[in-house]
Protein backbone atom coordinates (compact mmCIF):
# COMPACT_ATOMS: atom_id res chain seq x y z
CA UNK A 1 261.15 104.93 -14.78
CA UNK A 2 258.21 103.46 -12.84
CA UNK A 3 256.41 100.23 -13.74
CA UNK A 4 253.59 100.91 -11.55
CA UNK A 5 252.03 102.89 -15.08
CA UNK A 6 253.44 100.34 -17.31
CA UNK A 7 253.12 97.00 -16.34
CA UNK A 8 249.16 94.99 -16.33
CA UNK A 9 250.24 91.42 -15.46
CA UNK A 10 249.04 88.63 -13.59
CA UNK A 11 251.25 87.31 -11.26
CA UNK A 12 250.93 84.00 -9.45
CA UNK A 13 253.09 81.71 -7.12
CA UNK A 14 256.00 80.39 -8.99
CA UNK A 15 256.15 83.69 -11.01
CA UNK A 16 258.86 85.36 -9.51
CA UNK A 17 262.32 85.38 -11.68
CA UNK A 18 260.08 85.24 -14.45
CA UNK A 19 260.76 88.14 -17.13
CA UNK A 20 258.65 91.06 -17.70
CA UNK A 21 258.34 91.88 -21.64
CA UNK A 22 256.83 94.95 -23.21
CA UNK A 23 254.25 93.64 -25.65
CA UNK A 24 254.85 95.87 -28.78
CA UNK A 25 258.51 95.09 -29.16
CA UNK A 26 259.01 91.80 -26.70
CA UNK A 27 261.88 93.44 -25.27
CA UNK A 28 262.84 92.53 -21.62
CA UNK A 29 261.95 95.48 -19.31
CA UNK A 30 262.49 93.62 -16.00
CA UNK A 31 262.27 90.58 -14.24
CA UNK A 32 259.65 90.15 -11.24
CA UNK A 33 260.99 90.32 -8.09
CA UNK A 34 258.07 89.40 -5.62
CA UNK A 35 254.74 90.02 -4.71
CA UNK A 36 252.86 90.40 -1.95
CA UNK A 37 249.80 88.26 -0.91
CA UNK A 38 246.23 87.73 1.58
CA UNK A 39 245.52 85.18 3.25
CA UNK A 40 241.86 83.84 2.89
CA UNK A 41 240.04 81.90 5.04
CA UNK A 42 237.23 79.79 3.41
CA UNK A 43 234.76 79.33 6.27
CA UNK A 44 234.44 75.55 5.11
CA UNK A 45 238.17 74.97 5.34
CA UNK A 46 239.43 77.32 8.19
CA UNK A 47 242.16 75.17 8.66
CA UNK A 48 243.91 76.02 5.20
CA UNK A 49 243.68 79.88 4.27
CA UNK A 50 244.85 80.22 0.69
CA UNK A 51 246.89 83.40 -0.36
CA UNK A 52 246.25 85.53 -3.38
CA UNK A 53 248.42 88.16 -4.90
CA UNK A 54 247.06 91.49 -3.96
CA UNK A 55 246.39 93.60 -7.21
CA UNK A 56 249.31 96.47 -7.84
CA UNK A 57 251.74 95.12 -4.82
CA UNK A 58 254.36 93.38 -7.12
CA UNK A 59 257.76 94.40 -7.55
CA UNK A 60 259.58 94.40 -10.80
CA UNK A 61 262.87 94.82 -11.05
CA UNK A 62 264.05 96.89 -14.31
CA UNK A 63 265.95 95.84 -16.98
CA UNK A 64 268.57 99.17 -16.44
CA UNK A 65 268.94 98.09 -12.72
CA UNK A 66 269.96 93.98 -14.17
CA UNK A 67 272.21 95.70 -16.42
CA UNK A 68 274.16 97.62 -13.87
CA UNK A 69 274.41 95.18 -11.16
CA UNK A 70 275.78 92.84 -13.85
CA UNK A 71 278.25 95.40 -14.86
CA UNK A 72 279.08 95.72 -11.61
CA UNK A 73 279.76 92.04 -10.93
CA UNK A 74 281.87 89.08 -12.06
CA UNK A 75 279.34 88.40 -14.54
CA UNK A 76 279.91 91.24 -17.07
CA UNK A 77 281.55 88.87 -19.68
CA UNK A 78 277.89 87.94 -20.55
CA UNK A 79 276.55 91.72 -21.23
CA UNK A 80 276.24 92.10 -24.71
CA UNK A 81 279.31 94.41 -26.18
């Protein structure tokens, strides 16, 4: 499963950990894991490039991969039964 074909978001600073949801159903597909950004230089404020996300570089992590490492882990009292 790839989310490069499923997943439109916007994704800013402060978004990672944040949950991914499919739209139709609202289940939780994944949780985003980072995303990459450019720095721009404003020639009026050289001094302070701001960074954008760069369109298609974020990582998701999927829901099937949570589930395992939880089950995996000292956390799998919380998995659903």
């Amino acid at each position: 499963l790839t989310f490069q074909s499923l997943v439109d978001a916007t994704v800013n600073y402060g978004s990672s950990g944040g949950g991914v949801f499919d739209a139709r159903s609202g289940e939780l597909i994944g949780i985003v894991e980072s995303y990459r950004t450019a720095k721009v230089a404003i020639p009026t404020m050289e001094d302070r490039p701001i960074q954008l996300p760069v369109a298609g570089e974020t990582s998701v992590l999927g829901a099937a991969t949570i589930l395992r490492a939880l089950g995996d882990s000292d956390l799998k009292q919380f998995l659903p039964r």
